[in-house]
N, C-alpha and C. Protein backbone atom coordinates (compact mmCIF):
# COMPACT_ATOMS: atom_id res chain seq x y z
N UNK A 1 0.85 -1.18 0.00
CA UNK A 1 0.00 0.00 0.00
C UNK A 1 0.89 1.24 0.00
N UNK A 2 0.68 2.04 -0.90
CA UNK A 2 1.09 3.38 -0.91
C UNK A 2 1.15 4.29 0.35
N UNK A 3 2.52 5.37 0.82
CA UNK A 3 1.73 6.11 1.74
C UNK A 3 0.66 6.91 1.64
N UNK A 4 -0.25 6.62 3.17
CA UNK A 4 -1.58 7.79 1.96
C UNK A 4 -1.64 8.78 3.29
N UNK A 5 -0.33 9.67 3.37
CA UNK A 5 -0.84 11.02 4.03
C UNK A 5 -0.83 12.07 3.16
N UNK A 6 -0.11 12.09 2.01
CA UNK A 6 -0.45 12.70 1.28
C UNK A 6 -1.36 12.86 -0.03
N UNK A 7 -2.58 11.33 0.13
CA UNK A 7 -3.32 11.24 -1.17
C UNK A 7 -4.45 11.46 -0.79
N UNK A 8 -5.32 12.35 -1.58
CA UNK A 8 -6.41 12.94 -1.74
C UNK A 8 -7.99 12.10 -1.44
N UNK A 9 -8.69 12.43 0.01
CA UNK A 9 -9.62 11.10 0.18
C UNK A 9 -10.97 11.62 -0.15
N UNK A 10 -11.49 10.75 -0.88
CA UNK A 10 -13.15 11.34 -1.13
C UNK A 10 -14.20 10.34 -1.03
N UNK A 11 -15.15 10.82 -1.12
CA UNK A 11 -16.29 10.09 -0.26
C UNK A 11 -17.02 9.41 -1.45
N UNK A 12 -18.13 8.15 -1.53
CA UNK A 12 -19.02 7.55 -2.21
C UNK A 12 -20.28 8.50 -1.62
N UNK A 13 -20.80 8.21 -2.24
CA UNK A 13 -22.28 8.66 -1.75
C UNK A 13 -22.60 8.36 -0.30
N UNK A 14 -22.38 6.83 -0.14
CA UNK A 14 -23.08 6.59 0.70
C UNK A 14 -22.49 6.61 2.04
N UNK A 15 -21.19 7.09 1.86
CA UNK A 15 -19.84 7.14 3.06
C UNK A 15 -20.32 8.73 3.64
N UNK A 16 -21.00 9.93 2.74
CA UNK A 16 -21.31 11.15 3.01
C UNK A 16 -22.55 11.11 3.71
N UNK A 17 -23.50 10.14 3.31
CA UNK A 17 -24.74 9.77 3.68
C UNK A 17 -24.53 9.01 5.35
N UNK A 18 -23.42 8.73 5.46
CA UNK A 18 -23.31 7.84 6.93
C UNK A 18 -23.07 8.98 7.77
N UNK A 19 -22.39 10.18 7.36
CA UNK A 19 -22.27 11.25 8.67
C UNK A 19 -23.75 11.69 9.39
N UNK A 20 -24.79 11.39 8.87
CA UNK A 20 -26.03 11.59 9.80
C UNK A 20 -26.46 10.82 10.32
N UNK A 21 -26.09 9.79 9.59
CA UNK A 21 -26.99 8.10 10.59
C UNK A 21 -25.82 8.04 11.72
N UNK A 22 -24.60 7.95 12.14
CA UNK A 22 -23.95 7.92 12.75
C UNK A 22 -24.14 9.05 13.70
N UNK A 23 -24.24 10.02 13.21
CA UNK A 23 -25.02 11.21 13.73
C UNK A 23 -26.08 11.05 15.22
N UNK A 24 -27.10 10.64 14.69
CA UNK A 24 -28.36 9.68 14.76
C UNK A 24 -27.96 9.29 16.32
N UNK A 25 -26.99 8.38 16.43
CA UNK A 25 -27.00 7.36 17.09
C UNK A 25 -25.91 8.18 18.35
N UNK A 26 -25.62 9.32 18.06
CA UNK A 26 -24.84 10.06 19.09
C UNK A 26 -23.50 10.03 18.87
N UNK A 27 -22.93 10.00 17.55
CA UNK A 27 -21.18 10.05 16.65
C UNK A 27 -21.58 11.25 16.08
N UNK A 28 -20.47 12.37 16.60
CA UNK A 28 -20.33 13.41 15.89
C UNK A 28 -18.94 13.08 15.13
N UNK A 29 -19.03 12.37 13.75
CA UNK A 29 -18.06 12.16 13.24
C UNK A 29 -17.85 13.29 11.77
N UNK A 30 -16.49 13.46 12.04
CA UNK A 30 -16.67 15.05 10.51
C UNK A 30 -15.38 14.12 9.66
N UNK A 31 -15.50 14.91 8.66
CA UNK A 31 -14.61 14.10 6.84
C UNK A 31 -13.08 14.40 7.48
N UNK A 32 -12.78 15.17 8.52
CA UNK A 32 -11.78 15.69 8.85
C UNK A 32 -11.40 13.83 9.50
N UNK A 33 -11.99 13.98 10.60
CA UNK A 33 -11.52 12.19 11.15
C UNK A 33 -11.51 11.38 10.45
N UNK A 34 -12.61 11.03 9.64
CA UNK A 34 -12.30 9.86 8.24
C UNK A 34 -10.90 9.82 7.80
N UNK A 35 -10.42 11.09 7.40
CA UNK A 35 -9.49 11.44 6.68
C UNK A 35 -8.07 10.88 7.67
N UNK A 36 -7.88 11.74 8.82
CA UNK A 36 -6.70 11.35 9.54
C UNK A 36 -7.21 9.55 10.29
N UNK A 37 -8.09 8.64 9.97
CA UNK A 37 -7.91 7.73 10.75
C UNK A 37 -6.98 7.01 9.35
N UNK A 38 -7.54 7.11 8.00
CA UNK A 38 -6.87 6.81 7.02
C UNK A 38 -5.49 6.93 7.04
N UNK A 39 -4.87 7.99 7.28
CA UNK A 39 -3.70 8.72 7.34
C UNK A 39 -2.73 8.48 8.45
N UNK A 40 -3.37 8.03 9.62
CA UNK A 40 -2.49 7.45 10.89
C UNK A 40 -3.40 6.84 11.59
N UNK A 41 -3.73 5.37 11.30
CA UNK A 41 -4.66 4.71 11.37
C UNK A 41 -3.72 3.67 12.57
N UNK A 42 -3.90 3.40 13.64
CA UNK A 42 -3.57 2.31 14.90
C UNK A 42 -3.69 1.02 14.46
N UNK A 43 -4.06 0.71 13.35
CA UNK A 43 -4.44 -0.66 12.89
C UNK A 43 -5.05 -0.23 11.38
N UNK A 44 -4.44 -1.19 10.30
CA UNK A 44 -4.68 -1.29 8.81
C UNK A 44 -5.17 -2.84 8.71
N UNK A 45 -6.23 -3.38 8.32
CA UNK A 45 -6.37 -4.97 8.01
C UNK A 45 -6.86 -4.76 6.14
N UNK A 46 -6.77 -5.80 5.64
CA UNK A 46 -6.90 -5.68 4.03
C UNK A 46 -7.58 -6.91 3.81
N UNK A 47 -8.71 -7.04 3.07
CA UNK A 47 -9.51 -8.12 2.30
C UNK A 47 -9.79 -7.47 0.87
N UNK A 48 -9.30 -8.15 0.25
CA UNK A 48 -9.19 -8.27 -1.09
C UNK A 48 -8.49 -6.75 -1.40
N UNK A 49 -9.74 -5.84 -2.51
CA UNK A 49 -9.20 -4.19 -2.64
C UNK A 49 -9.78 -3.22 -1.32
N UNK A 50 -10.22 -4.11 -0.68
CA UNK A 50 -10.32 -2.78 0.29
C UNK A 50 -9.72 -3.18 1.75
N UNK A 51 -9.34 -1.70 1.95
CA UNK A 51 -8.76 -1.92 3.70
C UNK A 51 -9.29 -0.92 4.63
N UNK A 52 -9.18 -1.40 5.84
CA UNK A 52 -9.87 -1.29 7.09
C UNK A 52 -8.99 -0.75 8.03
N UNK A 53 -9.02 0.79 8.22
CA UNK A 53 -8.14 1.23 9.07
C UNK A 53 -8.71 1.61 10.12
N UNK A 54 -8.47 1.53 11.58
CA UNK A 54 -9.26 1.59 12.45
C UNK A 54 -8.51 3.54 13.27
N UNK A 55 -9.02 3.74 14.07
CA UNK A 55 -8.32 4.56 15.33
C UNK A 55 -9.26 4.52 16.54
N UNK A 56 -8.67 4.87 17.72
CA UNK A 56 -9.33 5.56 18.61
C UNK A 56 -10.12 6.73 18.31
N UNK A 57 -11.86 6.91 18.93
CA UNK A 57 -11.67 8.14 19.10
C UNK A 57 -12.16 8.94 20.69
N UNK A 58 -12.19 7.83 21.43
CA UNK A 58 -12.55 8.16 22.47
C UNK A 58 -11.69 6.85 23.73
N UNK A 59 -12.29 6.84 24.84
CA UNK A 59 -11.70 5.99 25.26
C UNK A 59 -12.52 4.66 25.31
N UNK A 60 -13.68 4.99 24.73
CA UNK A 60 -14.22 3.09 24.59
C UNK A 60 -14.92 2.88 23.33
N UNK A 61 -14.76 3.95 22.31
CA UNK A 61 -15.02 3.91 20.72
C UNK A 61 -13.74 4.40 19.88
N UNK A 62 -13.66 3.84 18.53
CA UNK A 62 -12.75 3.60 17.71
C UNK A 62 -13.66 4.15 16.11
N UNK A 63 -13.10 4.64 15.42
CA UNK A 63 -13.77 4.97 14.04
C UNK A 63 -12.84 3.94 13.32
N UNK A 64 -13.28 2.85 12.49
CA UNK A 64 -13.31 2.28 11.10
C UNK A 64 -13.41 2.59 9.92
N UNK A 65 -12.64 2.54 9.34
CA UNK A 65 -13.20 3.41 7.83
C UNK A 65 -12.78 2.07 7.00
N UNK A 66 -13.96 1.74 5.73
CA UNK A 66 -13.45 1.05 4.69
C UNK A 66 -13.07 1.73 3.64
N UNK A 67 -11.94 1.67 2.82
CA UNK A 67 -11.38 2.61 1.48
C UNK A 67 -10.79 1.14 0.82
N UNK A 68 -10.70 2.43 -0.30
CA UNK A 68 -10.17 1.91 -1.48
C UNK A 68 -9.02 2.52 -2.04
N UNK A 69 -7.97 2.09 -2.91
CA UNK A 69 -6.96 2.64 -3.46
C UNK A 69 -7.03 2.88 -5.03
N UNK A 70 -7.87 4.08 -5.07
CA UNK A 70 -7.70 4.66 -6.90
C UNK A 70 -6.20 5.09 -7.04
N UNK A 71 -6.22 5.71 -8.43
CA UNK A 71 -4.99 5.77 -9.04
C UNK A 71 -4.53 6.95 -8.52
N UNK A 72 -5.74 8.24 -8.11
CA UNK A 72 -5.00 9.00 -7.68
C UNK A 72 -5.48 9.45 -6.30
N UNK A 73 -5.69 9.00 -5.80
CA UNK A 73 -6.69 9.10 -4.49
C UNK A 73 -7.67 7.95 -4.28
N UNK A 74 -7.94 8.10 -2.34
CA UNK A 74 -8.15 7.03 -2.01
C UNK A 74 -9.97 7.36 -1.64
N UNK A 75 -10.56 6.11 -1.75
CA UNK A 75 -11.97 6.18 -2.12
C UNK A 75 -12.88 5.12 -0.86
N UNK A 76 -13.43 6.52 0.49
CA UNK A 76 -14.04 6.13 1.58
C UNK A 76 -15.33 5.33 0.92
N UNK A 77 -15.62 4.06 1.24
CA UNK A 77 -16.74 3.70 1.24
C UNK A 77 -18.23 3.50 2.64
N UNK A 78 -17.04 3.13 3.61
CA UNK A 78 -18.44 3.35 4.69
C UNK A 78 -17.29 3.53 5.98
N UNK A 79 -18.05 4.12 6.79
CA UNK A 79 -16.94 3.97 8.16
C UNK A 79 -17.96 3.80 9.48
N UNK A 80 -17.93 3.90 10.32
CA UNK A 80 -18.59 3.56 11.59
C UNK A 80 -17.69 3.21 12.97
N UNK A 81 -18.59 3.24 13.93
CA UNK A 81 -17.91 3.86 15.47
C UNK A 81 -17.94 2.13 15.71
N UNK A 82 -16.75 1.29 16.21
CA UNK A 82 -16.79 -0.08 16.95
C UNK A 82 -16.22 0.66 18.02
N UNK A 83 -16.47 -0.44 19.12
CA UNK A 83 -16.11 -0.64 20.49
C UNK A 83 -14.62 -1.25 20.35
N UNK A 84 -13.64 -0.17 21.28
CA UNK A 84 -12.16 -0.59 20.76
C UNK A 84 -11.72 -1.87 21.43
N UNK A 85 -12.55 -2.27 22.64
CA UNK A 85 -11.89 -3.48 22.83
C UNK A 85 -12.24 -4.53 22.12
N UNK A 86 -12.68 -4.87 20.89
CA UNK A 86 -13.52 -5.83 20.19
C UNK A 86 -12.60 -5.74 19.04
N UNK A 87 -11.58 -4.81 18.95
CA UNK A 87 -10.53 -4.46 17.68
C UNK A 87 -9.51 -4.50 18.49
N UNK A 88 -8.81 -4.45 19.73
CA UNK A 88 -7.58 -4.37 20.13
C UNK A 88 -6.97 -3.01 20.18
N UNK A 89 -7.58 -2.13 20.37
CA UNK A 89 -7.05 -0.53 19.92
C UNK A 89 -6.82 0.25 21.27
């Protein structure tokens, strides 16, 4: 995998569409965190083309993001809040 602190991250539809349902449920999550969990992520796992970078963002929730690696930038498909002890984080 390429380094990606310097590659350009953008959203699917439905990755822009998750900042309110997450919302919803009491995650004030903004494109700003998507972005740096990608970028200095505590944990990277990979199945097939997409990978799973996790972080802290609290002390008993973690943000997940699934992406992808385009040619020139990397492509959020969904992300969501897990419980960090269930990831090791």
């Amino acid at each position: 995998m390429k380094h990606n602190r310097s590659r350009e991250v953008r959203f699917t539809k439905h990755a822009r569409e998750k900042f309110e349902v997450v919302k919803h449920y009491g995650f004030e999550i903004h494109e700003k965190e998507v972005a740096k969990t990608i970028q200095d992520p505590a944990r990277v796992d990979q199945k097939g083309t997409q990978y799973f970078a996790i972080k802290a963002i609290d002390a008993k929730y973690a943000l997940r993001v699934v992406y992808e690696e385009r040619k020139d930038y990397l492509l959020v498909i969904t992300f969501y809040p897990v419980r960090r002890k269930r990831y090791g984080v």
